[in-house]
C-alpha atoms as a PDB file:
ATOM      1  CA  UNK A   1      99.003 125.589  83.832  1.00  0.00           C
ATOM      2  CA  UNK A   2     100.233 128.980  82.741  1.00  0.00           C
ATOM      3  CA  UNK A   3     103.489 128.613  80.031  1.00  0.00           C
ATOM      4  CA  UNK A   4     105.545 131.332  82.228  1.00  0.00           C
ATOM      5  CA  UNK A   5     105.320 128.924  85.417  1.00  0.00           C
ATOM      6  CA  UNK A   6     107.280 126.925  83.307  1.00  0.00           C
ATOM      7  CA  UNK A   7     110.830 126.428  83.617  1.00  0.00           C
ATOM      8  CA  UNK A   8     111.829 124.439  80.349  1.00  0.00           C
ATOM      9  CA  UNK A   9     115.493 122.876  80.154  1.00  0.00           C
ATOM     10  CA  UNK A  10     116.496 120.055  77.615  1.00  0.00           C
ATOM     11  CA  UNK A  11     119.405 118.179  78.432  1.00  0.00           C
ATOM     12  CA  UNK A  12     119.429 115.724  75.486  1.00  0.00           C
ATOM     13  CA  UNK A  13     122.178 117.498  73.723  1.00  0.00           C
ATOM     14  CA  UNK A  14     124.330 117.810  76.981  1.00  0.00           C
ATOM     15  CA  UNK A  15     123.885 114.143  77.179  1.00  0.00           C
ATOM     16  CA  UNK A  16     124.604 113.440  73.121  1.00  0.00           C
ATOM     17  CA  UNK A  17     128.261 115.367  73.679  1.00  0.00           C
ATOM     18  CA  UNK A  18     128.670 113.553  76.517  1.00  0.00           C
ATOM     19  CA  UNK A  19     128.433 116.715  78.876  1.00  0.00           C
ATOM     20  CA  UNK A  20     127.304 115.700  82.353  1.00  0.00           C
ATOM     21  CA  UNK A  21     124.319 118.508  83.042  1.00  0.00           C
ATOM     22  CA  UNK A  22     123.169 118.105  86.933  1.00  0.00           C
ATOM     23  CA  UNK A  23     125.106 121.018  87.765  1.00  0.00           C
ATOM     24  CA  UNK A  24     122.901 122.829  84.636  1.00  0.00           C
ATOM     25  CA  UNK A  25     119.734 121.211  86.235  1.00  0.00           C
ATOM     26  CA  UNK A  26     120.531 122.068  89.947  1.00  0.00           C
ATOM     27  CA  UNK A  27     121.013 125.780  88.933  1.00  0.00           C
ATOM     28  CA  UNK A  28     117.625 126.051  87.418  1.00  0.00           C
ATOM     29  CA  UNK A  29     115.725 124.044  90.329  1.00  0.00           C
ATOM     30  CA  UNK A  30     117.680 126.431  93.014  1.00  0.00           C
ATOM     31  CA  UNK A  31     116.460 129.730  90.964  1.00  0.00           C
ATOM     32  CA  UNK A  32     112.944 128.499  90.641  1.00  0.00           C
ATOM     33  CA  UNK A  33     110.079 130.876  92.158  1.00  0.00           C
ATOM     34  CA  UNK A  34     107.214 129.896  94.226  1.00  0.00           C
ATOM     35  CA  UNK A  35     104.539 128.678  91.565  1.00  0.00           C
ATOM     36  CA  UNK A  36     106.892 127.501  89.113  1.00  0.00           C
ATOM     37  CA  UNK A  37     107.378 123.874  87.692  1.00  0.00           C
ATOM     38  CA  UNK A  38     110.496 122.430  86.189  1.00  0.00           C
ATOM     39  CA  UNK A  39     110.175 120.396  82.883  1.00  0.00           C
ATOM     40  CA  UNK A  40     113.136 118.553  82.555  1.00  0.00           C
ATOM     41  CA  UNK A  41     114.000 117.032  78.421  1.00  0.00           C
ATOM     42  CA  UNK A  42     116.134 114.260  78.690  1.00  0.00           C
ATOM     43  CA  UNK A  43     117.441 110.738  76.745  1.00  0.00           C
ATOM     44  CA  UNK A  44     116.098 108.349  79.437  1.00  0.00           C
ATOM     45  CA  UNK A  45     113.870 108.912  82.962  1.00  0.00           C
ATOM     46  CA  UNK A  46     116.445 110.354  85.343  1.00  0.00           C
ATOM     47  CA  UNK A  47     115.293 108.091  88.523  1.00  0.00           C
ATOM     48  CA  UNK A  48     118.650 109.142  90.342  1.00  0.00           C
ATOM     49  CA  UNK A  49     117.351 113.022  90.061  1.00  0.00           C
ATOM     50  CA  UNK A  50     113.901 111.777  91.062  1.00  0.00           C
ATOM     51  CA  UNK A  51     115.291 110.658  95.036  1.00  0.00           C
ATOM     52  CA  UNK A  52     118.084 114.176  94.754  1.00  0.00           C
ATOM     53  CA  UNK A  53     114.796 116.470  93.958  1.00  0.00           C
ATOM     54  CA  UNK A  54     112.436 114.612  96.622  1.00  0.00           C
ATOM     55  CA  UNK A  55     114.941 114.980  99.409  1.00  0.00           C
ATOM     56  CA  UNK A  56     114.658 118.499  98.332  1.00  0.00           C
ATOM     57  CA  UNK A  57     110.937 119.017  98.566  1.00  0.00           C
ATOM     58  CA  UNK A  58     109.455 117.995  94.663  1.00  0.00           C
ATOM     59  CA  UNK A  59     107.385 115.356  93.029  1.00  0.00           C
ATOM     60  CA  UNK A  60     107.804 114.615  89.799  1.00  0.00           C
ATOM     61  CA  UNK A  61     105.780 113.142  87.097  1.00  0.00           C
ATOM     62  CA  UNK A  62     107.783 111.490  84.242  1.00  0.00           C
ATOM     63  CA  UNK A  63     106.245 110.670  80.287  1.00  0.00           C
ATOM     64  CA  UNK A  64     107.855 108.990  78.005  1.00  0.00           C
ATOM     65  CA  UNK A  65     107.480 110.633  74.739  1.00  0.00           C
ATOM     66  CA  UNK A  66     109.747 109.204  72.289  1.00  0.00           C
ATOM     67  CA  UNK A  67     112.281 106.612  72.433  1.00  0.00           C
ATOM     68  CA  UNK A  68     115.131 108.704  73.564  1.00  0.00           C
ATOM     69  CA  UNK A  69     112.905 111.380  74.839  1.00  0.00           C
ATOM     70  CA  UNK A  70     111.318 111.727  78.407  1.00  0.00           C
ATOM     71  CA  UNK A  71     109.763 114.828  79.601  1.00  0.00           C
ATOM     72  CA  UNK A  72     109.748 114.761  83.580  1.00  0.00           C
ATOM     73  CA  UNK A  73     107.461 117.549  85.597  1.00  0.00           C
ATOM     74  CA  UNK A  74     109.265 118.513  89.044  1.00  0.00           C
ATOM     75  CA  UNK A  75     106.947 120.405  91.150  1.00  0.00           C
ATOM     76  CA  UNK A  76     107.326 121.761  94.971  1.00  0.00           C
ATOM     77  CA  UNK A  77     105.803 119.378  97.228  1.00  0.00           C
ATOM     78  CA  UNK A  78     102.516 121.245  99.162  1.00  0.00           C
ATOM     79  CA  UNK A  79     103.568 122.724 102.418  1.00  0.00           C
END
């Protein structure tokens, strides 16, 4: 997968300051172009966002990486 398909956002921060970032994550999926994936960096696996992005149309893939880090793949469902 090429690194410009890739739409990077890490929320951990948001999360850290207490900042509540879905309206920061819906912005991104919305401007997303065809081909492009979304890697979402967050604290825990968001399974909440997992059902709002699949009414929408993505699959997801989710990895742990750390303890308090998850890296989640959203990509557009096949037509």
């Amino acid at each position: 997968m090429e690194s410009e398909n890739i739409v990077k956002l890490d929320v951990r921060e948001d999360l850290k300051l207490k900042k509540e970032p879905f309206d920061k994550i819906m912005s991104v999926v919305k401007q997303l172009k065809e081909g492009q994936v979304f890697e979402l960096h967050a604290p825990f696996n968001p399974i909440p966002l997992h059902k709002v992005l699949g009414r929408k149309g993505f699959k997801h893939e989710a990895e742990k990486i750390e303890k308090r880090h998850w890296k989640v793949i959203y990509r557009k469902k096949e037509e």
